[in-house]
C-alpha atoms as a PDB file:
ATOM      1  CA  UNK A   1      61.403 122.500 169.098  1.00  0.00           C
ATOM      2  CA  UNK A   2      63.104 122.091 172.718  1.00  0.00           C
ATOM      3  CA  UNK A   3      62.312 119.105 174.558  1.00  0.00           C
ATOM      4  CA  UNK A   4      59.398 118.641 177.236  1.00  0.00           C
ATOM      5  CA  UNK A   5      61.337 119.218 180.678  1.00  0.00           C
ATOM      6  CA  UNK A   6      59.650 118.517 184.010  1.00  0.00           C
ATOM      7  CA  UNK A   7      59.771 122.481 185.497  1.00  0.00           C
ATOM      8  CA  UNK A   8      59.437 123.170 189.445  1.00  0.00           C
ATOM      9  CA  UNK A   9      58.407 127.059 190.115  1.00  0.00           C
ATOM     10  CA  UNK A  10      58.927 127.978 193.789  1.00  0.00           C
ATOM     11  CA  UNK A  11      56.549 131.129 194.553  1.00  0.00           C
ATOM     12  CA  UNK A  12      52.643 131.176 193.349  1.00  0.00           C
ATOM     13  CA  UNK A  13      52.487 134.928 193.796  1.00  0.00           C
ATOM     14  CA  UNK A  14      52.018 137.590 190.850  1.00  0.00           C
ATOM     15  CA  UNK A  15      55.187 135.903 188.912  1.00  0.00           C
ATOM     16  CA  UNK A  16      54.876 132.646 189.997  1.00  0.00           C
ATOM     17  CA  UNK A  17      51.886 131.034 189.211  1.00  0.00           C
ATOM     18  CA  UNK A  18      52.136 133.083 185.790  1.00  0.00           C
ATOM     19  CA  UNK A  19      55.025 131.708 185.080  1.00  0.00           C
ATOM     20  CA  UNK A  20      53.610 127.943 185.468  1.00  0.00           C
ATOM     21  CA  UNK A  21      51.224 129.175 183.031  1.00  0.00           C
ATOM     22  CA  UNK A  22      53.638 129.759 180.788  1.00  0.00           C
ATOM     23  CA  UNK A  23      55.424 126.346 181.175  1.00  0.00           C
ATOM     24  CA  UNK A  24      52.291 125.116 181.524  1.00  0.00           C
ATOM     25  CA  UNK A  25      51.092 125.973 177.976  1.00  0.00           C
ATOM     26  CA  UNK A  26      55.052 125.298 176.468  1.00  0.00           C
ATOM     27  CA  UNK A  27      54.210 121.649 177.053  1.00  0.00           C
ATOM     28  CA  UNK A  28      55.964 120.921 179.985  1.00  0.00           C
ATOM     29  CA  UNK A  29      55.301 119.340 183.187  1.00  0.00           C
ATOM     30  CA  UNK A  30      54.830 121.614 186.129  1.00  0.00           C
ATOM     31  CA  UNK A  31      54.933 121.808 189.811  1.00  0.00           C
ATOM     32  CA  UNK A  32      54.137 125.060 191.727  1.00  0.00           C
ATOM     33  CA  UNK A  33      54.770 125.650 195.576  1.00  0.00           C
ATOM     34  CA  UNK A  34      54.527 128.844 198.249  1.00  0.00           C
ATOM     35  CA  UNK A  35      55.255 128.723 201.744  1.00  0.00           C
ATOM     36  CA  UNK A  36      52.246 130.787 202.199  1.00  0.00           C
ATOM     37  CA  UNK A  37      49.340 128.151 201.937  1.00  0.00           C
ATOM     38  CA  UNK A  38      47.005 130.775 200.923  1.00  0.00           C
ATOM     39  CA  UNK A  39      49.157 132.439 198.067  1.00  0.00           C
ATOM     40  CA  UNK A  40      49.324 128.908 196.741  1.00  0.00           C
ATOM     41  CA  UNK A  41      45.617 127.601 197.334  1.00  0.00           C
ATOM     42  CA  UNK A  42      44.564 130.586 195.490  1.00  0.00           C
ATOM     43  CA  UNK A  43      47.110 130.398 192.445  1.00  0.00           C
ATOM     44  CA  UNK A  44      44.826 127.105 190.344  1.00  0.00           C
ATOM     45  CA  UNK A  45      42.182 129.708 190.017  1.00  0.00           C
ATOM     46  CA  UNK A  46      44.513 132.955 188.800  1.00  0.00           C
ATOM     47  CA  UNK A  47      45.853 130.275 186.333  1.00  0.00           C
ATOM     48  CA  UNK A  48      42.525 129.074 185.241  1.00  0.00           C
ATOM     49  CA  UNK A  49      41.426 132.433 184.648  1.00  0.00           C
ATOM     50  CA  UNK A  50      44.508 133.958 182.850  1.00  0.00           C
ATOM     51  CA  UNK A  51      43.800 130.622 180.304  1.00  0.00           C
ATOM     52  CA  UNK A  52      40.274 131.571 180.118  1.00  0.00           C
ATOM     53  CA  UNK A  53      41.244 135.114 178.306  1.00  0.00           C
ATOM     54  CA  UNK A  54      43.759 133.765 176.581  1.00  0.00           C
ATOM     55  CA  UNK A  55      41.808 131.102 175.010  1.00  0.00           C
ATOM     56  CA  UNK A  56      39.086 133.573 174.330  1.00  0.00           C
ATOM     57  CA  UNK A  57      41.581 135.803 171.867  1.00  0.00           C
ATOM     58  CA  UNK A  58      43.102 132.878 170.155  1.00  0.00           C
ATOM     59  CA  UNK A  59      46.314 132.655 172.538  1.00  0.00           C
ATOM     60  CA  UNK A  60      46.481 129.182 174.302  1.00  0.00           C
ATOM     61  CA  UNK A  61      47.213 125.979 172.869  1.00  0.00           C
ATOM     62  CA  UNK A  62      44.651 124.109 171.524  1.00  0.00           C
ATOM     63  CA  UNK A  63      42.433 122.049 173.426  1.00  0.00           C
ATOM     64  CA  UNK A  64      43.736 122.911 176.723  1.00  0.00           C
ATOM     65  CA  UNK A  65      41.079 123.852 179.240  1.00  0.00           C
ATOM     66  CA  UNK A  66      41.491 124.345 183.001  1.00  0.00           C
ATOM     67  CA  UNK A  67      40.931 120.549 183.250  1.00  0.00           C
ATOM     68  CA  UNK A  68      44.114 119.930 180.951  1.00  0.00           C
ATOM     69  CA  UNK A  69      45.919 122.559 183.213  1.00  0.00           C
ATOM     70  CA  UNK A  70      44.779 120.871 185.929  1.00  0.00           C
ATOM     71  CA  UNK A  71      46.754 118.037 185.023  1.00  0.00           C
ATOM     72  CA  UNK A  72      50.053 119.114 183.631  1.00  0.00           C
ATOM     73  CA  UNK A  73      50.633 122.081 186.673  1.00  0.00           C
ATOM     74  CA  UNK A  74      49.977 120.293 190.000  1.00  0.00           C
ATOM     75  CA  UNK A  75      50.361 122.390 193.470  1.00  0.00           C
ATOM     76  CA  UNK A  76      52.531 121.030 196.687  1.00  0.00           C
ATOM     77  CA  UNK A  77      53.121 122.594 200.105  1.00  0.00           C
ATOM     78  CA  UNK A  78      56.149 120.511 200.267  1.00  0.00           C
ATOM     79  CA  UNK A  79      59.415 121.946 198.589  1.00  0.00           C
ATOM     80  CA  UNK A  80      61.014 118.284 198.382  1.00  0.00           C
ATOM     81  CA  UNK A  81      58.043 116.546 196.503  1.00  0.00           C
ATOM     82  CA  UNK A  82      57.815 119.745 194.181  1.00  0.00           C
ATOM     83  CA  UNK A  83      61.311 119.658 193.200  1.00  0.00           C
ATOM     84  CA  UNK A  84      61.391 115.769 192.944  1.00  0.00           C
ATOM     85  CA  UNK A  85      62.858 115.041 189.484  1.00  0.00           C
ATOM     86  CA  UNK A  86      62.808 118.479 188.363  1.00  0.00           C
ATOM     87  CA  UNK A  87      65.224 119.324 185.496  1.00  0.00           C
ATOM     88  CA  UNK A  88      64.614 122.726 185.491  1.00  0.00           C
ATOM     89  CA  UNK A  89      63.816 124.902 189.587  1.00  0.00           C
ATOM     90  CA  UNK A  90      62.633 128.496 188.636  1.00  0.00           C
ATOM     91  CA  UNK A  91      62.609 130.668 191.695  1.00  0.00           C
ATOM     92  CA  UNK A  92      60.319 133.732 191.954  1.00  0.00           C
ATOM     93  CA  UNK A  93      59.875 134.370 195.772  1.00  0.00           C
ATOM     94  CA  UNK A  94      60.207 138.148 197.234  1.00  0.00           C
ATOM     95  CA  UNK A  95      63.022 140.009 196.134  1.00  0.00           C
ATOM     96  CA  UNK A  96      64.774 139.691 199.747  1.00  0.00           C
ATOM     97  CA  UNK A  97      68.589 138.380 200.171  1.00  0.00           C
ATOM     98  CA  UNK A  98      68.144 136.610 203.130  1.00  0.00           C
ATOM     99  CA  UNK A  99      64.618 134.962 202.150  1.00  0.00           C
ATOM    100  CA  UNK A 100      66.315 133.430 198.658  1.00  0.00           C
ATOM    101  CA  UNK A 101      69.564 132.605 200.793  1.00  0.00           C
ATOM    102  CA  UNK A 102      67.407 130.356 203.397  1.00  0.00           C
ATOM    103  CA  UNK A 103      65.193 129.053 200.613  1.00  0.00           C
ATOM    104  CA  UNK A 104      68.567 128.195 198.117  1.00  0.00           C
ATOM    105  CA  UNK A 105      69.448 126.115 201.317  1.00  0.00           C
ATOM    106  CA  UNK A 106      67.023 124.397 201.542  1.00  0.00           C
ATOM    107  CA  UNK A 107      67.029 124.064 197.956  1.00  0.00           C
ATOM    108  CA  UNK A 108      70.496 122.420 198.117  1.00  0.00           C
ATOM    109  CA  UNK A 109      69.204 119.711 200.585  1.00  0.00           C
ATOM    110  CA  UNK A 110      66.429 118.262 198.035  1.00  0.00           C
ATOM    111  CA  UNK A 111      67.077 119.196 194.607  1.00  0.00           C
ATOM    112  CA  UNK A 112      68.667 116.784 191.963  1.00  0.00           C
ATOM    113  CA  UNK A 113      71.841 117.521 191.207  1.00  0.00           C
ATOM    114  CA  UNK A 114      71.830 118.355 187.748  1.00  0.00           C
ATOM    115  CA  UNK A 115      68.664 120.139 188.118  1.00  0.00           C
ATOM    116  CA  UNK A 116      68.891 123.935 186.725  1.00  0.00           C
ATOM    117  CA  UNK A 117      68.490 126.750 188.797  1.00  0.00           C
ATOM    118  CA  UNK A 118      66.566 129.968 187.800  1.00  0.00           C
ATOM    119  CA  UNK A 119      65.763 133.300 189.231  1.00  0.00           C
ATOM    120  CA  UNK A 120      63.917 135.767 188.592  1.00  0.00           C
ATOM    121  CA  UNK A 121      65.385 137.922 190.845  1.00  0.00           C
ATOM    122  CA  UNK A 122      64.337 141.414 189.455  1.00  0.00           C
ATOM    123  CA  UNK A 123      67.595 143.164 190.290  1.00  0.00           C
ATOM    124  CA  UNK A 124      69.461 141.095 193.012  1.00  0.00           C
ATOM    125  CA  UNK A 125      72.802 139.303 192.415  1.00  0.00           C
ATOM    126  CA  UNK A 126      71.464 135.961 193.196  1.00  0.00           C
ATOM    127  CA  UNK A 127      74.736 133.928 192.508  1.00  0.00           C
ATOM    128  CA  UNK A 128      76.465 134.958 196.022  1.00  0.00           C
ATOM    129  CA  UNK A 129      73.473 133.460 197.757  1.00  0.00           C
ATOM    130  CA  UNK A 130      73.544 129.987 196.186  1.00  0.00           C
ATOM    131  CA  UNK A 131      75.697 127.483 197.469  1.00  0.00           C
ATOM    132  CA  UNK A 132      78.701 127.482 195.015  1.00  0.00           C
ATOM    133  CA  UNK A 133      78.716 123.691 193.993  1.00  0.00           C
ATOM    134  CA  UNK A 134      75.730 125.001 192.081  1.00  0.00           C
ATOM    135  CA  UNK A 135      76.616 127.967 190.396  1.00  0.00           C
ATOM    136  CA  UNK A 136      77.678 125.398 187.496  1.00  0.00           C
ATOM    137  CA  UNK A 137      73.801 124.909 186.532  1.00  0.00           C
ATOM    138  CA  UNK A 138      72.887 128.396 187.765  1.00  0.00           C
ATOM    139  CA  UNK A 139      71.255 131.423 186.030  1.00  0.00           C
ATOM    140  CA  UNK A 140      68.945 134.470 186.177  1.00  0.00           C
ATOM    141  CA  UNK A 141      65.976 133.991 184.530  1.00  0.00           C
ATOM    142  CA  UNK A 142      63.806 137.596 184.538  1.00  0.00           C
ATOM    143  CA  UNK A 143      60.375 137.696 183.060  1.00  0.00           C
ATOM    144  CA  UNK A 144      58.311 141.008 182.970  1.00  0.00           C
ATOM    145  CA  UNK A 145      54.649 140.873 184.155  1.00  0.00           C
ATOM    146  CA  UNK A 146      52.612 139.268 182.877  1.00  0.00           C
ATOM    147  CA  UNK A 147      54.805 136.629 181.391  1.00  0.00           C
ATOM    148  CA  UNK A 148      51.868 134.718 179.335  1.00  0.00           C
ATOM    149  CA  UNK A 149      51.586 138.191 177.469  1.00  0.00           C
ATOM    150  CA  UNK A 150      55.206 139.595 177.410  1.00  0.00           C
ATOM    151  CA  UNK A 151      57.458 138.130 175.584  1.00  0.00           C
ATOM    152  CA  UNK A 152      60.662 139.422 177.059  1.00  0.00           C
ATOM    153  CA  UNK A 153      63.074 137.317 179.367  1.00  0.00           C
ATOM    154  CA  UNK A 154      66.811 138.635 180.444  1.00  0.00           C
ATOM    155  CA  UNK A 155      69.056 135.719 181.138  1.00  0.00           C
ATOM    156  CA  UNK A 156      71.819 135.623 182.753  1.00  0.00           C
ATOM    157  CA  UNK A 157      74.490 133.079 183.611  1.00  0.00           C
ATOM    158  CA  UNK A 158      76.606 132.812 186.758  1.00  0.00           C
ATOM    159  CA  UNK A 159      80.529 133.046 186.521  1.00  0.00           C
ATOM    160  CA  UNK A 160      80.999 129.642 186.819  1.00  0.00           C
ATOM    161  CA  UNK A 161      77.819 128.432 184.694  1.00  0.00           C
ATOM    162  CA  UNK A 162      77.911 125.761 181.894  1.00  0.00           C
ATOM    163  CA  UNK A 163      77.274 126.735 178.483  1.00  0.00           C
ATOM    164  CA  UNK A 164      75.101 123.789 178.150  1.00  0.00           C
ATOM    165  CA  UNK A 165      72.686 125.371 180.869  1.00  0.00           C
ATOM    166  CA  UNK A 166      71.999 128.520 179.607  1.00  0.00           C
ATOM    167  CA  UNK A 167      71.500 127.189 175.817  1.00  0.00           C
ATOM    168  CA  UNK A 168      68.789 124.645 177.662  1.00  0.00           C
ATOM    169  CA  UNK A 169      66.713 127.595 178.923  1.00  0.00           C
ATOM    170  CA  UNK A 170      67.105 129.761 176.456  1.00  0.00           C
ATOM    171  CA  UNK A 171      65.892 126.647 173.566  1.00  0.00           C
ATOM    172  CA  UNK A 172      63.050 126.621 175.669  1.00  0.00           C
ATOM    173  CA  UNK A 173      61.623 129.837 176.282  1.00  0.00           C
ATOM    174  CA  UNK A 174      62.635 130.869 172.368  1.00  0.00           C
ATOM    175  CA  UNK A 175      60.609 127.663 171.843  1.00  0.00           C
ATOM    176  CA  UNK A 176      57.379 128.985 173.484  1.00  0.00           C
ATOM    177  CA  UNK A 177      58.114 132.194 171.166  1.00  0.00           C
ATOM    178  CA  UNK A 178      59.691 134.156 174.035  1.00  0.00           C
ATOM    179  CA  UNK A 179      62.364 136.567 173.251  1.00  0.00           C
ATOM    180  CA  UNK A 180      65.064 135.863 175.465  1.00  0.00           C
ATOM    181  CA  UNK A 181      68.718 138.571 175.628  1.00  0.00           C
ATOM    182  CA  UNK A 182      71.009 136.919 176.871  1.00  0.00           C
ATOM    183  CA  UNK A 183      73.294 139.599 179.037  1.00  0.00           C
ATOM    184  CA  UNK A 184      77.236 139.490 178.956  1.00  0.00           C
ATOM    185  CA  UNK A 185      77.275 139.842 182.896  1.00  0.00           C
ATOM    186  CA  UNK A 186      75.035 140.458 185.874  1.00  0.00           C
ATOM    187  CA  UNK A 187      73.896 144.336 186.062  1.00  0.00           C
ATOM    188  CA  UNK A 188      71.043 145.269 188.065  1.00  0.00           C
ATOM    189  CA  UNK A 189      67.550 145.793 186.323  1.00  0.00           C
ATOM    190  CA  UNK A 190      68.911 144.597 183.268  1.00  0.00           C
ATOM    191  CA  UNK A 191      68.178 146.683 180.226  1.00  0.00           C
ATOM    192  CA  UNK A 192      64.324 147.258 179.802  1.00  0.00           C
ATOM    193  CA  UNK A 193      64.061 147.787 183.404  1.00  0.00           C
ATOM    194  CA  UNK A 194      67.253 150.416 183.416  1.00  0.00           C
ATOM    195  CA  UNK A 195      65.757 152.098 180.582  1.00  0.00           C
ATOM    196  CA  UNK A 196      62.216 152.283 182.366  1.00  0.00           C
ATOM    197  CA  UNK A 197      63.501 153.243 185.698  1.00  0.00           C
ATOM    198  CA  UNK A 198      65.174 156.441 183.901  1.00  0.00           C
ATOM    199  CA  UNK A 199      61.433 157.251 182.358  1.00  0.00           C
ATOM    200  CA  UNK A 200      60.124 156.790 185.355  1.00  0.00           C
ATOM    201  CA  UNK A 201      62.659 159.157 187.213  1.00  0.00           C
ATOM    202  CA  UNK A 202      61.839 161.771 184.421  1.00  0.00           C
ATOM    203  CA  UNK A 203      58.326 161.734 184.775  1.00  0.00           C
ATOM    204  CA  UNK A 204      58.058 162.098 188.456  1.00  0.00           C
ATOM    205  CA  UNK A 205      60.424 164.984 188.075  1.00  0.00           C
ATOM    206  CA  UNK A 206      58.222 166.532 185.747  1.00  0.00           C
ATOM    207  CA  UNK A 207      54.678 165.682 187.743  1.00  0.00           C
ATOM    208  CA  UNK A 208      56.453 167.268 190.992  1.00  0.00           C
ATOM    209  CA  UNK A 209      57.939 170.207 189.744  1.00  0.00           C
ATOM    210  CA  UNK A 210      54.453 170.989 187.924  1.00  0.00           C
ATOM    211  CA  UNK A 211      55.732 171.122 184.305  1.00  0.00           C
ATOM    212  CA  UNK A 212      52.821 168.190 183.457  1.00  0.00           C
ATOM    213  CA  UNK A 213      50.000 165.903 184.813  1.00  0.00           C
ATOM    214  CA  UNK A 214      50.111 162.166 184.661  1.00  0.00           C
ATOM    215  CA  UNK A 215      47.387 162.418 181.800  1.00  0.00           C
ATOM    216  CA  UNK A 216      50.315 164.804 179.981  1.00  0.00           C
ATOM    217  CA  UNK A 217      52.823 162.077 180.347  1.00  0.00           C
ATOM    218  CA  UNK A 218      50.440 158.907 179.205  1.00  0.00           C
ATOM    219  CA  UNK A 219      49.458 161.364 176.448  1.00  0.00           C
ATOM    220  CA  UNK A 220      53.173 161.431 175.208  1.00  0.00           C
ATOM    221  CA  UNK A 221      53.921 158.635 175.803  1.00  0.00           C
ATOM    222  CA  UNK A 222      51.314 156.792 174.102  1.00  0.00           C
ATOM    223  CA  UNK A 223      50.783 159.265 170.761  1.00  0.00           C
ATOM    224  CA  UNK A 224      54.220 159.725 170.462  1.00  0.00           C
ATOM    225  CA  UNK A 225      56.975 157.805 172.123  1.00  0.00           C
ATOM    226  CA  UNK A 226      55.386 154.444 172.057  1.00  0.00           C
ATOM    227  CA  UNK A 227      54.069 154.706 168.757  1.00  0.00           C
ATOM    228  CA  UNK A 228      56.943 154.812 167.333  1.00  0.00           C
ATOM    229  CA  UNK A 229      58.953 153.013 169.639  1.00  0.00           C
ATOM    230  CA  UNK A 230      56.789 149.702 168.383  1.00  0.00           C
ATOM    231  CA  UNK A 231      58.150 149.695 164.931  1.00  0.00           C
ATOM    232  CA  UNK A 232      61.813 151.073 165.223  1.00  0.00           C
ATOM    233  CA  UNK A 233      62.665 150.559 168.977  1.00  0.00           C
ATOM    234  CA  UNK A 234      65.471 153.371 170.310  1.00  0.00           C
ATOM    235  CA  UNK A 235      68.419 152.788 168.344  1.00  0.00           C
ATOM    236  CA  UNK A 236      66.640 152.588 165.401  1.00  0.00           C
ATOM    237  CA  UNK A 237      64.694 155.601 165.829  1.00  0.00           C
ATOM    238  CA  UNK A 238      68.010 156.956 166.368  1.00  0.00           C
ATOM    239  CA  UNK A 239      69.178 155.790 162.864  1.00  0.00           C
ATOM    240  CA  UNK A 240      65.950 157.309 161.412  1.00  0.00           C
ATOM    241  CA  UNK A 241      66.767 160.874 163.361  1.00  0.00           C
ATOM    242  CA  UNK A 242      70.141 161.235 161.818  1.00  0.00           C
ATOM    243  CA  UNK A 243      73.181 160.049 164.191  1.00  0.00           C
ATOM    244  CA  UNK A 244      75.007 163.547 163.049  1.00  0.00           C
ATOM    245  CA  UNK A 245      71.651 165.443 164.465  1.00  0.00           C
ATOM    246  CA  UNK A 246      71.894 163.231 167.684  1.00  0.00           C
ATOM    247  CA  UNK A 247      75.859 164.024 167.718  1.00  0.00           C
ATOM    248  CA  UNK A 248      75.326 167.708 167.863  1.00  0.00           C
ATOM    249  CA  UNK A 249      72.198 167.388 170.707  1.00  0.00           C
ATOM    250  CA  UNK A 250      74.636 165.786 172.765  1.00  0.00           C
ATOM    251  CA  UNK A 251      77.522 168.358 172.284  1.00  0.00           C
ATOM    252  CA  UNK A 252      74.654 171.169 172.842  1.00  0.00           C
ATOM    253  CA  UNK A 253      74.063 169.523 176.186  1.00  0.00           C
ATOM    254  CA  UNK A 254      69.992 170.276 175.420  1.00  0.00           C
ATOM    255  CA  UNK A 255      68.916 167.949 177.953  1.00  0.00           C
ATOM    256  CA  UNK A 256      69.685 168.127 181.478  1.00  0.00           C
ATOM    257  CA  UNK A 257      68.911 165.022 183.869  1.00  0.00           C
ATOM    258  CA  UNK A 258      66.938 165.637 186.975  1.00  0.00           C
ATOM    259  CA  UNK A 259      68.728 164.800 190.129  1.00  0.00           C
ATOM    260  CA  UNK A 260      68.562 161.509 191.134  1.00  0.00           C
ATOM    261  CA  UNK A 261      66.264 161.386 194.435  1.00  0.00           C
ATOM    262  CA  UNK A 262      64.944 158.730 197.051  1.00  0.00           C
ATOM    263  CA  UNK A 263      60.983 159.620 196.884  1.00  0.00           C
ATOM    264  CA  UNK A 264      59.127 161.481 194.917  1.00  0.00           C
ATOM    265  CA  UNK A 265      56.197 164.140 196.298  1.00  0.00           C
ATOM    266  CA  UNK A 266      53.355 163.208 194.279  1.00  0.00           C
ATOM    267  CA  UNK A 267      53.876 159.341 194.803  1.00  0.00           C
ATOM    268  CA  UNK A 268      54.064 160.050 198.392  1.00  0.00           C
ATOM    269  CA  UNK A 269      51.062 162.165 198.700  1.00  0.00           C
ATOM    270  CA  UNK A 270      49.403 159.537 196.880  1.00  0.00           C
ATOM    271  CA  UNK A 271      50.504 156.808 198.767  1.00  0.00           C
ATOM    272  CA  UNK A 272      49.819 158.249 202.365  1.00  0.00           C
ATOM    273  CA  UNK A 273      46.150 158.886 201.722  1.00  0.00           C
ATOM    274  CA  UNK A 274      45.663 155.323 200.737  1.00  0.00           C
ATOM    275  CA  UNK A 275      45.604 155.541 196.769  1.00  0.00           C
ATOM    276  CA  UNK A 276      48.262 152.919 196.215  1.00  0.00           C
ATOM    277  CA  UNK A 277      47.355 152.351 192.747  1.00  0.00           C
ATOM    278  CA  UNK A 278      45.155 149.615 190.445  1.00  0.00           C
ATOM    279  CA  UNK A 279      44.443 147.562 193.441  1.00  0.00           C
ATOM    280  CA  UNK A 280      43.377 150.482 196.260  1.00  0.00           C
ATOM    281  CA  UNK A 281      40.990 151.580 193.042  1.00  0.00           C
ATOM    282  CA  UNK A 282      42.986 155.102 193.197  1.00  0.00           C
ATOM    283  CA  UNK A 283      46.022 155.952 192.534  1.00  0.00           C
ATOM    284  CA  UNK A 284      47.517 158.824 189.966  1.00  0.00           C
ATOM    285  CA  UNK A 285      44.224 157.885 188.324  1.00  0.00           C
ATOM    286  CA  UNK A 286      40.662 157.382 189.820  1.00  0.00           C
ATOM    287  CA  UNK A 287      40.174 153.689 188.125  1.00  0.00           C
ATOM    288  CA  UNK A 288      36.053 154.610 188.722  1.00  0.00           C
ATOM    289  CA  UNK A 289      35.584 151.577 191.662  1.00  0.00           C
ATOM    290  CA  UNK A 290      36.803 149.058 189.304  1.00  0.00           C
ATOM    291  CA  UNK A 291      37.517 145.705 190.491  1.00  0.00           C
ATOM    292  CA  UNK A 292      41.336 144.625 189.899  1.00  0.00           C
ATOM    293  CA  UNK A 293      40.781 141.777 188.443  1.00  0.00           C
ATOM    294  CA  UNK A 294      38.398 143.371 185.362  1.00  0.00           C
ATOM    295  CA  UNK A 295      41.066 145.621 185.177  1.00  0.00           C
ATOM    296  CA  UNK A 296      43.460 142.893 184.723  1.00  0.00           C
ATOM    297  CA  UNK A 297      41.355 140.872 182.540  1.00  0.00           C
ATOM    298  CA  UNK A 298      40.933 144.247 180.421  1.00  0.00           C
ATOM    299  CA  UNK A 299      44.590 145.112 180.155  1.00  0.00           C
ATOM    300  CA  UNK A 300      45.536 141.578 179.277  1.00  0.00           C
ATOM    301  CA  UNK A 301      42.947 141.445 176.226  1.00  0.00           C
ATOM    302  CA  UNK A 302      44.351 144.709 174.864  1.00  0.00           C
ATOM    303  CA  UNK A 303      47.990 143.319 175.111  1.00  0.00           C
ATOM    304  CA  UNK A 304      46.626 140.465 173.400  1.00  0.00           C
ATOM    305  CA  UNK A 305      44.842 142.235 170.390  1.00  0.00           C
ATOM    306  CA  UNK A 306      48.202 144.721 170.142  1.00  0.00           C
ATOM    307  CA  UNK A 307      50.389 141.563 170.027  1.00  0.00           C
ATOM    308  CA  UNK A 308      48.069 140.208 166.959  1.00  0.00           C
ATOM    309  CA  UNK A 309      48.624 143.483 165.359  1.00  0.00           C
ATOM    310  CA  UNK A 310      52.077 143.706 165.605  1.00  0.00           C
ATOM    311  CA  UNK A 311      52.409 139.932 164.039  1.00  0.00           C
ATOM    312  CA  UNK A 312      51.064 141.546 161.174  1.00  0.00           C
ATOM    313  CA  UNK A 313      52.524 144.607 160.910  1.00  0.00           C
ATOM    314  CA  UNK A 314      56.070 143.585 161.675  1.00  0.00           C
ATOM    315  CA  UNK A 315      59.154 145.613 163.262  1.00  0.00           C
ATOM    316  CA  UNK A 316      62.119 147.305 161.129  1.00  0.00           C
ATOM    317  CA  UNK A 317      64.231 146.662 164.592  1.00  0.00           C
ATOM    318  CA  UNK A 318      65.675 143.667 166.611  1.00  0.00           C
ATOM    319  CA  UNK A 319      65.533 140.506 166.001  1.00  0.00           C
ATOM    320  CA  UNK A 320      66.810 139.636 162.527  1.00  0.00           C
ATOM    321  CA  UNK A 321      68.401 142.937 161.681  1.00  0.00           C
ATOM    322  CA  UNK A 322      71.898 142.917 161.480  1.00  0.00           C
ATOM    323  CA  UNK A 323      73.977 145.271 163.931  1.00  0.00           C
ATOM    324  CA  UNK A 324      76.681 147.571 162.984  1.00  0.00           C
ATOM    325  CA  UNK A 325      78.311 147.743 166.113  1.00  0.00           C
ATOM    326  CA  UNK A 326      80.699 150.515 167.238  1.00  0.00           C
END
């Protein structure tokens, strides 16, 4: 079991508060902070909530309530006294270069000097924005929304980063049963993300041209890819096809890319008559006047019950297998 560390998270939007949940609940000692006073007066109650569901299906630690939370995650509007004695900054503020480059500045001025830094920079190369003297305790950090339910977390260490450093976080969030992949070097989007931005330019491809609806694609996706997918994962499944069957699909060239574009039609048809997804109520389906937050709630209790399944079904894939690398 890794040690308790005393965690700062700068940013109490969608991944930030979350994420002090998730410390939160690891046992550690958290302060939160937004530069938006509203963003952060508003996170205690997203937390509090988020707990609530989780201690409903049998997820949160025992006997902590919203008053225990209360306690151990603190909020403060000022980025000195929030990073006061912090051993480990996590830093999930908009993905904008010249936002995290003012804010790592600042950063620099007030933050311990053996203190860890940690991004979660969804697909920017955070290192060339830091000030260098502190690439040595500097990493990327990526968790995938919401982190209190998904277990995945890509790290990854900057050029000049101590080994010491990364084996810190990664103890830690393999500690509160994450699954962290560590990445040989910085690529944007990682792997999961790569792999679902490829899916995602496939199935706009096919919703524009007309070959399917976004019920078709949910359909396969859910009966068949997924399904699968669960148990085996892709290169698995791939082991399971035959790799000599695979071989000869790829000599055949049977499947042709679509282009890679900038927009897609449907999206922006969508998106200029106001249904911008879960939280306009609409968007490439009618979510009935819904509030987003029972949506939320709903979604996160499914995860939950999935996640109990899959405890006691197992995998056949991933960790604990052995690979037979090429």
């Amino acid at each position: 079991m890794s040690r308790q560390m005393r965690v700062a998270v700068l940013g109490a939007g969608t991944m930030g508060h979350a994420l002090a949940l998730v410390f939160a609940m690891g046992g550690h000692s958290v302060r939160l902070t937004d530069s938006h006073a509203e963003t952060l007066a508003r996170a205690p109650e997203l937390m509090a909530k988020a707990l609530t569901t989780l201690t409903a299906m049998g997820e949160a630690p025992a006997g902590m309530g919203p008053e225990q939370l209360a306690q151990i995650c603190t909020c403060h509007a000022d980025l000195a006294e929030t990073v006061e004695g912090a051993e480990l900054i996590i830093e999930a503020i908009v993905e904008n270069p010249e936002a995290k480059r003012t804010l790592y500045a600042q950063l620099d001025a007030c933050a311990p000097p053996d203190a860890i830094w940690a991004s979660n920079t969804s697909y920017l190369d955070v290192f060339p924005l830091m000030p260098p003297h502190r690439l040595k305790r500097a990493l990327i950090a990526h968790w995938y929304t919401p982190p209190y339910l998904v277990d995945l977390v890509d790290l990854v260490a900057s050029p000049e980063c101590e080994p010491e450093a990364m084996a810190t976080v990664k103890e830690a969030i393999e500690a509160m049963g994450k699954v962290p992949i560590v990445l040989k070097k910085f690529i944007p989007g990682y792997i999961a993300n790569r792999i679902q931005a490829a899916f995602q330019n496939e199935v706009q491809f096919l919703i524009d041209e007309g070959y399917a609806t976004a019920q078709d694609i949910d359909d396969s996706a859910i009966h068949g890819i997924a399904l699968r997918f669960m148990i085996i994962g892709i290169m698995a499944k791939a082991d399971f096809t035959g790799l000599p069957l695979l071989q000869h699909t790829f000599r055949n060239k049977m499947y042709t890319p679509p282009p890679e574009t900038d927009h897609s039609r449907s999206m922006d048809a969508l998106i200029a008559r106001g249904d911008t997804g879960v939280m306009g109520g609409r968007g490439y389906y009618d979510w009935g006047g819904r509030a987003p937050a029972e949506l939320f709630e709903e979604r996160d209790a499914k995860l939950i019950a999935l996640k109990k399944a899959m405890r006691q079904i197992g995998f056949m894939a991933g960790r604990g297998m052995k690979a037979n690398d090429a």
